[in-house]
C-alpha atoms as a PDB file:
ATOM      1  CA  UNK A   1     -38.923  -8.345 -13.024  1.00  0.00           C
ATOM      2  CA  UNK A   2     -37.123 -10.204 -10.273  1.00  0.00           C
ATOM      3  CA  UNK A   3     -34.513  -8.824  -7.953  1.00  0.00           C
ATOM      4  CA  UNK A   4     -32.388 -10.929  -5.584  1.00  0.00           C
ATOM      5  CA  UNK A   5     -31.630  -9.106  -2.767  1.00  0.00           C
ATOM      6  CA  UNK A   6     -27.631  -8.924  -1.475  1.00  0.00           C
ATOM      7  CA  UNK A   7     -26.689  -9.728   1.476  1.00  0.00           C
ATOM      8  CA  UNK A   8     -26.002  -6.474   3.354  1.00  0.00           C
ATOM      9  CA  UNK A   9     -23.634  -8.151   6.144  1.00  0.00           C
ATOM     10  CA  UNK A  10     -21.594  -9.851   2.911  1.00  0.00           C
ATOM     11  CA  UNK A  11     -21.391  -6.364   1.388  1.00  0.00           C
ATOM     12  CA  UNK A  12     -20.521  -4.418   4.355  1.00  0.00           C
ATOM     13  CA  UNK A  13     -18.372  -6.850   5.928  1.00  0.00           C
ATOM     14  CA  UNK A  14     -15.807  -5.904   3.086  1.00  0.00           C
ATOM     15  CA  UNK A  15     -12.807  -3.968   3.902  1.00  0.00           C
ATOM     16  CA  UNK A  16     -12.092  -0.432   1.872  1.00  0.00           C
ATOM     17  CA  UNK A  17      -8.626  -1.148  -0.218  1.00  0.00           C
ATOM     18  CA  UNK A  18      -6.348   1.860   0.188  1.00  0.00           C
ATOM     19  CA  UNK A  19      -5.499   2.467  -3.706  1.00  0.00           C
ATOM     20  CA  UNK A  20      -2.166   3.393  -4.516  1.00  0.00           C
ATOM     21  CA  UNK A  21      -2.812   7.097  -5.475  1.00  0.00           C
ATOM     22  CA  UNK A  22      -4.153  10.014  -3.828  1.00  0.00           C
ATOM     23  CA  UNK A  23      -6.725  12.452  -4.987  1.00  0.00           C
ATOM     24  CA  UNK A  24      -6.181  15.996  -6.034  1.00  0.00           C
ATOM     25  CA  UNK A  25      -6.084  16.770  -2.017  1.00  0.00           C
ATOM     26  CA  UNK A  26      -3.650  14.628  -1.551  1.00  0.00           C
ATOM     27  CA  UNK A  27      -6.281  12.406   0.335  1.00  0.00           C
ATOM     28  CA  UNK A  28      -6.168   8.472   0.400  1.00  0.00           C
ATOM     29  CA  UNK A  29      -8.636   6.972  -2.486  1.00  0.00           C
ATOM     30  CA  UNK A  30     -10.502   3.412  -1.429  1.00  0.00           C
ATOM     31  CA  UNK A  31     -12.027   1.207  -3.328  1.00  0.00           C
ATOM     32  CA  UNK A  32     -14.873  -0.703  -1.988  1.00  0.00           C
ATOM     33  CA  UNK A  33     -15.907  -3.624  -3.657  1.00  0.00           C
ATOM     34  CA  UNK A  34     -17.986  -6.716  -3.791  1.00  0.00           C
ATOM     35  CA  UNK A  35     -15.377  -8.867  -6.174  1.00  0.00           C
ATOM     36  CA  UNK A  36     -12.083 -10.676  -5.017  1.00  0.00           C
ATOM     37  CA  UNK A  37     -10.034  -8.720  -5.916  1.00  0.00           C
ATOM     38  CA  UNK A  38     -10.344  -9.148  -9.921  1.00  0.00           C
ATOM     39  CA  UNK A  39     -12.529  -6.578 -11.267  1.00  0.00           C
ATOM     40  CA  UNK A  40     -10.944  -3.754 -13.650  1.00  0.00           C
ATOM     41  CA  UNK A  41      -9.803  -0.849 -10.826  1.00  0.00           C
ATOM     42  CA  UNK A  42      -8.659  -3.538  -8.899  1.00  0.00           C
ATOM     43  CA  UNK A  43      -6.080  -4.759 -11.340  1.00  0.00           C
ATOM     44  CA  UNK A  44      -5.547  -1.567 -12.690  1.00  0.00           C
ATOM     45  CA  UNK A  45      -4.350  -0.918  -8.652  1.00  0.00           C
ATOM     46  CA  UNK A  46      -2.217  -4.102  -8.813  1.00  0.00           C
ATOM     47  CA  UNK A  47      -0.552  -2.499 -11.305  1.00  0.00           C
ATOM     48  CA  UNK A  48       0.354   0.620 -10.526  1.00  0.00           C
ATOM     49  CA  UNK A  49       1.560  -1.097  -7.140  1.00  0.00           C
ATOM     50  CA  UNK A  50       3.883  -3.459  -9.220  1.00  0.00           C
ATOM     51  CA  UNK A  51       4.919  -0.389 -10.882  1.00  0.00           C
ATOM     52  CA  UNK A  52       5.888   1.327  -8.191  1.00  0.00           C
ATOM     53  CA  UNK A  53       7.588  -1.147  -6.294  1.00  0.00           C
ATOM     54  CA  UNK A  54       9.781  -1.363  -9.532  1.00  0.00           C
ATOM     55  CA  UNK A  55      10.727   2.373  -9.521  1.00  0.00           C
ATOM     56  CA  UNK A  56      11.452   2.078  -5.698  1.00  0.00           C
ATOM     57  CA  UNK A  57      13.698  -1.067  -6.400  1.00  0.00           C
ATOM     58  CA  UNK A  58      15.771   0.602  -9.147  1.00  0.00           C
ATOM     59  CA  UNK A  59      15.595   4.250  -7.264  1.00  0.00           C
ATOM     60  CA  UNK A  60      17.621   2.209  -4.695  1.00  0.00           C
ATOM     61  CA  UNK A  61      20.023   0.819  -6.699  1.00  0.00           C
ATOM     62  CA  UNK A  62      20.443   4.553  -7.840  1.00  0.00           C
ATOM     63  CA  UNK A  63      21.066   5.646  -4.383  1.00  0.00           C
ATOM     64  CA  UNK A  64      23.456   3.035  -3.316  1.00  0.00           C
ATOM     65  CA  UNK A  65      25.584   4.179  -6.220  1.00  0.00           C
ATOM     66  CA  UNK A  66      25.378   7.882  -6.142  1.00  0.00           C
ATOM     67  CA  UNK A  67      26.180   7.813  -2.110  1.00  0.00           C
ATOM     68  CA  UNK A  68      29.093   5.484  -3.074  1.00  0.00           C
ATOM     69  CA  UNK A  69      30.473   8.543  -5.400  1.00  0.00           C
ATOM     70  CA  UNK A  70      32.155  11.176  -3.497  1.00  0.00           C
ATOM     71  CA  UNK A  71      32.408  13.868  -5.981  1.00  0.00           C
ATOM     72  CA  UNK A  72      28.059  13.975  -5.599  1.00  0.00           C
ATOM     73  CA  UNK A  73      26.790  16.986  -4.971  1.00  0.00           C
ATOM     74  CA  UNK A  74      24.507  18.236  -2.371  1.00  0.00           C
ATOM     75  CA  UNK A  75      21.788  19.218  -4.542  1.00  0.00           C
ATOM     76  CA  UNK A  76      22.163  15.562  -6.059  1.00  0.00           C
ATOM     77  CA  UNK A  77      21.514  14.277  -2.549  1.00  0.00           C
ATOM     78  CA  UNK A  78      18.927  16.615  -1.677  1.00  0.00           C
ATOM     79  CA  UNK A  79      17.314  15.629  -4.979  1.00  0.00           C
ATOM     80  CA  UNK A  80      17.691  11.449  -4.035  1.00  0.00           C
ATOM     81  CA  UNK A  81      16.750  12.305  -0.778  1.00  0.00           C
ATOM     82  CA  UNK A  82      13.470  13.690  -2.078  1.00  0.00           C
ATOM     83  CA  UNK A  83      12.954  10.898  -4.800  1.00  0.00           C
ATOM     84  CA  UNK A  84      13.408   8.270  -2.008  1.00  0.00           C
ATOM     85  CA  UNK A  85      11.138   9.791   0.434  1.00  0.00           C
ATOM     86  CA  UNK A  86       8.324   9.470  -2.580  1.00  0.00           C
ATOM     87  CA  UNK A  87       9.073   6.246  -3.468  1.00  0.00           C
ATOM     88  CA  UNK A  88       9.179   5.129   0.565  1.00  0.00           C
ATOM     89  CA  UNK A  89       5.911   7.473   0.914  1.00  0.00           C
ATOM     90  CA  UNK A  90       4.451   4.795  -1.838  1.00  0.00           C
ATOM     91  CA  UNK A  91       5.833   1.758  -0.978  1.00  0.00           C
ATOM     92  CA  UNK A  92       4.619   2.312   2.496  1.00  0.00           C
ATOM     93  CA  UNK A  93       1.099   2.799   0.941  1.00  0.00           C
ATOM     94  CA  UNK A  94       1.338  -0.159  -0.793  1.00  0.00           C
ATOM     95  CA  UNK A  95       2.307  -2.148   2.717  1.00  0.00           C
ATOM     96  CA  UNK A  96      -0.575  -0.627   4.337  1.00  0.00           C
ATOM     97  CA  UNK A  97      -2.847  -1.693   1.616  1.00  0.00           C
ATOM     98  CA  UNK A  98      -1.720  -5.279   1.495  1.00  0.00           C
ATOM     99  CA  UNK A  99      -1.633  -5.703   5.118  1.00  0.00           C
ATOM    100  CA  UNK A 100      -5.112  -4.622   5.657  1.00  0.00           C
ATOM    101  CA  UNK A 101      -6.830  -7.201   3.064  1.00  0.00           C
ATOM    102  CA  UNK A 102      -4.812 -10.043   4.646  1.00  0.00           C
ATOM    103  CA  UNK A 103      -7.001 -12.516   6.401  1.00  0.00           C
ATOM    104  CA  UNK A 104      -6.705 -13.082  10.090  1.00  0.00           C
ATOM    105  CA  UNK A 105      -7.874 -15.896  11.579  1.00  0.00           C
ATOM    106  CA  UNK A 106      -9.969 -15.842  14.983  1.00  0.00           C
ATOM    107  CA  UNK A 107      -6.760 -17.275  16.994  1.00  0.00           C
ATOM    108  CA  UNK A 108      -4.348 -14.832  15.257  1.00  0.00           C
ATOM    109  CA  UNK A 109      -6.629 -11.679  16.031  1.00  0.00           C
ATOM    110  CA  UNK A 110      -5.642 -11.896  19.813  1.00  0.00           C
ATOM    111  CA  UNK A 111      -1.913 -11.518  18.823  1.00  0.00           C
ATOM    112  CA  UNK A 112      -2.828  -8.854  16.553  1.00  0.00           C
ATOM    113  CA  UNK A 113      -4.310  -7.575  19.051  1.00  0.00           C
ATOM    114  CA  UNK A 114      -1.463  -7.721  21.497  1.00  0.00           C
ATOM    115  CA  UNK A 115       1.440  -6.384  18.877  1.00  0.00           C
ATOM    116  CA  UNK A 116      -1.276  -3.357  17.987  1.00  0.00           C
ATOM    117  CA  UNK A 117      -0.911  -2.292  22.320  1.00  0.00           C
ATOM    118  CA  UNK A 118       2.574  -2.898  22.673  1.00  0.00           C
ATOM    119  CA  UNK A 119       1.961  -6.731  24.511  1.00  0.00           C
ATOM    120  CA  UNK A 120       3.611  -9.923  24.825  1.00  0.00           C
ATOM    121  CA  UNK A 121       5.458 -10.715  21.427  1.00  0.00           C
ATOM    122  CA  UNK A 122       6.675  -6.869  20.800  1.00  0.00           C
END
């Protein structure tokens, strides 16, 4: 039997991807992997993502017309208040995620750099 051997800086050169659920803790899940991007959990991420953004887009629409309506109740509003702060809670997850496994070239990491301390361009 053969074995190739990986190439341990390839492999650990990957970034975690924050999944879009937590686990029983309420702790962040990652997944590491050696794919792009296309393997089953990572689609299966995608999806839940797209799903969520979807909820968080018609959630809004739901708040813009319940705050419109004056005759809503304050448990109404405590109730959208607490759906919104989910949805915002995962949509924020979901920006974190996405903004990690973007790829920064060696001239932009300087800027990111600068924006991360408060520098020139903030």
């Amino acid at each position: 039997m053969i074995y190739e051997s990986r190439d341990v800086a390839a492999t650990t050169a990957a970034r975690p991807r924050l999944l879009p659920w937590s686990n029983l803790d309420g702790n962040p899940c990652y997944l590491v992997t050696d794919d792009a991007g296309t393997g089953r959990l990572s689609r299966l991420a995608d999806e839940i993502e797209a799903v969520q953004l979807g909820m968080a887009d018609d959630l809004l629409g739901h708040a813009v017309d319940l705050l419109g309506d004056t005759r809503a109740a304050a448990p109404q509003l405590r109730y959208l208040a607490a759906c919104l702060a989910e949805a915002l809670h995962d949509v924020h997850r979901i920006a974190r995620s996405r903004g990690a496994r973007l790829h920064v070239s060696d001239g932009d990491e300087e800027d990111a750099d600068a924006v991360q301390e408060g520098g020139p361009g903030t």
